[in-house]
N, C-alpha and C. Protein backbone atom coordinates (compact mmCIF):
# COMPACT_ATOMS: atom_id res chain seq x y z
N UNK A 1 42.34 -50.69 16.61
CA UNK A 1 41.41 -50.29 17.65
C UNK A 1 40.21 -49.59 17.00
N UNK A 2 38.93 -49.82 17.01
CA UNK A 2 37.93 -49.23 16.83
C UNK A 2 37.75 -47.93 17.26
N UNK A 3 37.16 -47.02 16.64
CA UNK A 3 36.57 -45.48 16.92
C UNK A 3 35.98 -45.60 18.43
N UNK A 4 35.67 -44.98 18.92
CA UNK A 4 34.89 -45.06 20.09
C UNK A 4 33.32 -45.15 20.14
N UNK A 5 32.67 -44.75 19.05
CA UNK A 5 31.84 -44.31 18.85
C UNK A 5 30.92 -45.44 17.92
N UNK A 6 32.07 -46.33 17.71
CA UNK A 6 31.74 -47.58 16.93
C UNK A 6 30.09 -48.46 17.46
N UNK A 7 29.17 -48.98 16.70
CA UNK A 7 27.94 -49.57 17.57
C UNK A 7 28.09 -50.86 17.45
N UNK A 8 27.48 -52.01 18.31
CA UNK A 8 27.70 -53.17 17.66
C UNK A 8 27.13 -53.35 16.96
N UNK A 9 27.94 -54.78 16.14
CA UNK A 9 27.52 -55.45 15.07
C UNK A 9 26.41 -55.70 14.89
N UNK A 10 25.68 -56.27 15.93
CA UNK A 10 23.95 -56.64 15.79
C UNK A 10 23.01 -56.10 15.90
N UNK A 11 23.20 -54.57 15.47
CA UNK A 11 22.61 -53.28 15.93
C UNK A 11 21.22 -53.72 14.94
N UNK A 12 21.13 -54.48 14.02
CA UNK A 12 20.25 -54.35 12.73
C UNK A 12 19.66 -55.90 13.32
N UNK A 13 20.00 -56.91 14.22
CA UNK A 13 18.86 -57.95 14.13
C UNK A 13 17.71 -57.37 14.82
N UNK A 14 16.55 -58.14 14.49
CA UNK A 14 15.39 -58.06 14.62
C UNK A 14 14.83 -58.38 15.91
N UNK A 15 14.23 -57.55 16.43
CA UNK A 15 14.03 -57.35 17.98
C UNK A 15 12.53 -58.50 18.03
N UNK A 16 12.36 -58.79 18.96
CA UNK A 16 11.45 -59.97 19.48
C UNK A 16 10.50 -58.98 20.44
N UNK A 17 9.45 -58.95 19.51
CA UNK A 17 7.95 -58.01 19.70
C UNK A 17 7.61 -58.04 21.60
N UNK A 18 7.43 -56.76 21.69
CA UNK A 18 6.53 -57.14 22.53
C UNK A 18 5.59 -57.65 22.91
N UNK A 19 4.44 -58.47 23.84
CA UNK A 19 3.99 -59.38 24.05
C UNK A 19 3.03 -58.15 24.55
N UNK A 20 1.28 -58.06 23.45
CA UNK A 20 -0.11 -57.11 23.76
C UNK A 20 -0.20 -57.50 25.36
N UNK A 21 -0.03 -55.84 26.05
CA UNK A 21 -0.84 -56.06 27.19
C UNK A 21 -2.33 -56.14 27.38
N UNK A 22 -3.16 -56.27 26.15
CA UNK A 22 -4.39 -56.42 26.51
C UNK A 22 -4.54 -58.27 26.81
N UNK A 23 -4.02 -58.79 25.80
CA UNK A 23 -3.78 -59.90 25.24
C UNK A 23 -3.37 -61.05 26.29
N UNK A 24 -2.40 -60.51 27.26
CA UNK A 24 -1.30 -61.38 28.45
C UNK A 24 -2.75 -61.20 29.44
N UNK A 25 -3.30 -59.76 29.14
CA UNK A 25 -4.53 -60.17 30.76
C UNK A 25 -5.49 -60.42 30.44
N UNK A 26 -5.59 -60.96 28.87
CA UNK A 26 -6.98 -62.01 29.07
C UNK A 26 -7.91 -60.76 28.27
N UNK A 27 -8.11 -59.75 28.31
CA UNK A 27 -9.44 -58.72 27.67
C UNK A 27 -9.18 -58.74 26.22
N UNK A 28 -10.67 -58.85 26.26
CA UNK A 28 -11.20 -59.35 24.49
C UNK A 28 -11.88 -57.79 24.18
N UNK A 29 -12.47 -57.04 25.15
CA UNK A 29 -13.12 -55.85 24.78
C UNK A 29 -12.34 -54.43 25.39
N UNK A 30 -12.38 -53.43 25.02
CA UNK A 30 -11.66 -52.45 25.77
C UNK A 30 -12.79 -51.03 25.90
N UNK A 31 -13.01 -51.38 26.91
CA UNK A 31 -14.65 -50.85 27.46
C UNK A 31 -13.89 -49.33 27.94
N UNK A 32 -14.74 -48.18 27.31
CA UNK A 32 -14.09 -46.92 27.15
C UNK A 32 -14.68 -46.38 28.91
N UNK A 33 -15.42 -47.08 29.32
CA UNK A 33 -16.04 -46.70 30.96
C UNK A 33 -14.69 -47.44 32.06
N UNK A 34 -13.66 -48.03 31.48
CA UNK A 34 -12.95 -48.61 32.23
C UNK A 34 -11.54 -47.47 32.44
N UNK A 35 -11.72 -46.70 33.31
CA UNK A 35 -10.51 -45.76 33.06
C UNK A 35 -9.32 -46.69 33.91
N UNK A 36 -9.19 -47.06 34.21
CA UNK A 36 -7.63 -47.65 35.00
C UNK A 36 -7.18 -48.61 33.62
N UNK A 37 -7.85 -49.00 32.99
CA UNK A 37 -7.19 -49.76 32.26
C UNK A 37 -6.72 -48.52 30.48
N UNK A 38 -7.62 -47.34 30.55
CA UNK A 38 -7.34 -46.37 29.35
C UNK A 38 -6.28 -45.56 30.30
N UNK A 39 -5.82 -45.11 31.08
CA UNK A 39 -5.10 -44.27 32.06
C UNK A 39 -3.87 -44.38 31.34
N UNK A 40 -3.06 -45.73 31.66
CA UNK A 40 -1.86 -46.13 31.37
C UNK A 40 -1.16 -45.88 29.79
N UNK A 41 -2.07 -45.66 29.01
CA UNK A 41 -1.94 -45.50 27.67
C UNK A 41 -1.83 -44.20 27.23
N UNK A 42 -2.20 -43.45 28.24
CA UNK A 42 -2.20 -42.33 27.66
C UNK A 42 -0.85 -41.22 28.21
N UNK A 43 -0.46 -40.40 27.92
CA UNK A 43 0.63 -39.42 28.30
C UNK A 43 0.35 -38.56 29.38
N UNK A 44 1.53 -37.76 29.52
CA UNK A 44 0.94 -36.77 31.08
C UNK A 44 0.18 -35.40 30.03
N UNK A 45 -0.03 -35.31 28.56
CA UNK A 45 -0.50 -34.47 28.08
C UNK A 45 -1.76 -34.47 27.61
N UNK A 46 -2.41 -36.24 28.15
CA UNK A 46 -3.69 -37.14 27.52
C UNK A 46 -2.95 -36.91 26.03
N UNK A 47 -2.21 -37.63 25.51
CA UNK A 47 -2.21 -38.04 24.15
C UNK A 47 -2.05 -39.52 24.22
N UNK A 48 -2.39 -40.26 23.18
CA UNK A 48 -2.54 -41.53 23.16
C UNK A 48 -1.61 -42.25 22.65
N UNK A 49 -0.48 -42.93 23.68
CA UNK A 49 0.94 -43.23 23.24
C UNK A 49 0.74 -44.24 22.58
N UNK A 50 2.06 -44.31 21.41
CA UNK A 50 1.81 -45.23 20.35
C UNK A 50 2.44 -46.14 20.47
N UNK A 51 1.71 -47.19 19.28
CA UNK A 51 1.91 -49.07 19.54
C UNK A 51 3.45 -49.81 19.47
N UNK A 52 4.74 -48.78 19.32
CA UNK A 52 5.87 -49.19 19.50
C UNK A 52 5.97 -48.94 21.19
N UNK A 53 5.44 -47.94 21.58
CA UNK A 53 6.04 -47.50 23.12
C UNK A 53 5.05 -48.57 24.18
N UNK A 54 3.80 -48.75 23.85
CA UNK A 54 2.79 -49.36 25.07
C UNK A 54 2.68 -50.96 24.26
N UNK A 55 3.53 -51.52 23.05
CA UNK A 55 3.51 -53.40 22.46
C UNK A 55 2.21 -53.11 22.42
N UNK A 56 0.74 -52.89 22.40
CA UNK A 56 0.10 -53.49 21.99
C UNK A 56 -0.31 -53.43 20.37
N UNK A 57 -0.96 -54.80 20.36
CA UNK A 57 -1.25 -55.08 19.04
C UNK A 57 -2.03 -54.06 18.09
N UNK A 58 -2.09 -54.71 16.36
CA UNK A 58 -2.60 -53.66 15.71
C UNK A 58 -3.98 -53.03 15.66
N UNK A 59 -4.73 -54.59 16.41
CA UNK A 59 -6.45 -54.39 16.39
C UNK A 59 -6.19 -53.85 18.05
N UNK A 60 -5.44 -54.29 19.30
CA UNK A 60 -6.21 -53.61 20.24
C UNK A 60 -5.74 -52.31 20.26
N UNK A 61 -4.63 -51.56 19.33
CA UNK A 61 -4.47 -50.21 19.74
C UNK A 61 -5.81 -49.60 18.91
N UNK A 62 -6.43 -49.95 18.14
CA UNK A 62 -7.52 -49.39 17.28
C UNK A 62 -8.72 -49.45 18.43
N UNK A 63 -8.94 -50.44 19.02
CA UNK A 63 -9.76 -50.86 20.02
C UNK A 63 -9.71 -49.42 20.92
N UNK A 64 -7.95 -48.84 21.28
CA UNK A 64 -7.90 -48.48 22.25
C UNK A 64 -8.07 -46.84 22.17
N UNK A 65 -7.79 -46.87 20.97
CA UNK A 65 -8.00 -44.79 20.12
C UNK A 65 -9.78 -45.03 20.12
N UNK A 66 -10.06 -45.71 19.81
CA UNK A 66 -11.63 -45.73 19.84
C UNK A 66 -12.24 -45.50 21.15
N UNK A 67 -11.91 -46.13 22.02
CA UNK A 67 -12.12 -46.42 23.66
C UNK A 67 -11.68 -45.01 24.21
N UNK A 68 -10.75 -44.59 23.99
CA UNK A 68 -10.10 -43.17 24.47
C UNK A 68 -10.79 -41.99 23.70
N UNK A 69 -11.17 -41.82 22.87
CA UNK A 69 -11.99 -40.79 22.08
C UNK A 69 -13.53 -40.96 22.59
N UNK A 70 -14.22 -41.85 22.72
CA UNK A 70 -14.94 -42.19 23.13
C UNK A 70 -15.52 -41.97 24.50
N UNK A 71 -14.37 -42.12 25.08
CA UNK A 71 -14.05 -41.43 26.64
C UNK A 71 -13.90 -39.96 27.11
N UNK A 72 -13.31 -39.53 26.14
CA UNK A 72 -13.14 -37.85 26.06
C UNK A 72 -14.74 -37.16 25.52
N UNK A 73 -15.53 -38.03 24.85
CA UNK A 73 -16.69 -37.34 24.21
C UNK A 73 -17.79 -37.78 25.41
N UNK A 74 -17.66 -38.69 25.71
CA UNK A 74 -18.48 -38.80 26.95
C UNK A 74 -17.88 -38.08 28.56
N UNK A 75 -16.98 -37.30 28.40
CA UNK A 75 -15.99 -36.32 29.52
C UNK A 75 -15.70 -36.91 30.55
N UNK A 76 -14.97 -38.43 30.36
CA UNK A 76 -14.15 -39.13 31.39
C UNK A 76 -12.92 -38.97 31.46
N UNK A 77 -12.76 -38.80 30.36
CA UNK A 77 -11.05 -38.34 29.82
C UNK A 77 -10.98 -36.71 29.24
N UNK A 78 -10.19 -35.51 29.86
CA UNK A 78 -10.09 -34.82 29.26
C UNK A 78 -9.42 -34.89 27.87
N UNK A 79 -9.43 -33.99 26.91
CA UNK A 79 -8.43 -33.77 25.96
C UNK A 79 -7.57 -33.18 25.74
N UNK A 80 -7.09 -32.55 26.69
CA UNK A 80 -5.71 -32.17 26.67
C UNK A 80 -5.91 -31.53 28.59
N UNK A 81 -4.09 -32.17 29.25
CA UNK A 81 -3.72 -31.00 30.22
C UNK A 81 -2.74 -29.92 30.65
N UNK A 82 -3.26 -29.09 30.86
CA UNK A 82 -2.00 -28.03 31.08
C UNK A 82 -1.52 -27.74 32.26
């Protein structure tokens, strides 16, 4: 009988990526004046959740720290809430 605590066997295959949500809806640009689409990305603390937790890709999360900083310097997005 196995431990209880035992994990399965296939704990180590290779997980099948998530699929960029910029990518599935079609946007080529990530326009920092578009807050419904920067909203979702970000935390309840405005930090900018990262590209394992929100799948997107390596160029649109760069797209998207750019777009979000960008947003905070033009004061659409705060930088932090308490």
């Amino acid at each position: 009988m196995p431990p209880r605590n035992a994990k399965p066997k296939d704990r180590n295959k290779p997980r099948k990526p998530k699929p960029c949500p910029f990518h599935t809806q079609g946007i080529e640009y990530i326009d920092y004046k578009d807050l419904s689409t920067l909203k979702p990305f970000l935390n309840e603390r405005a930090k900018i959740k990262a590209r394992r937790t929100t799948g997107a890709c390596a160029s649109c999360q760069k797209q998207l720290a750019a777009a979000v900083k960008n947003a905070r310097e033009m004061a659409l997005i705060p930088y932090t809430t308490r």
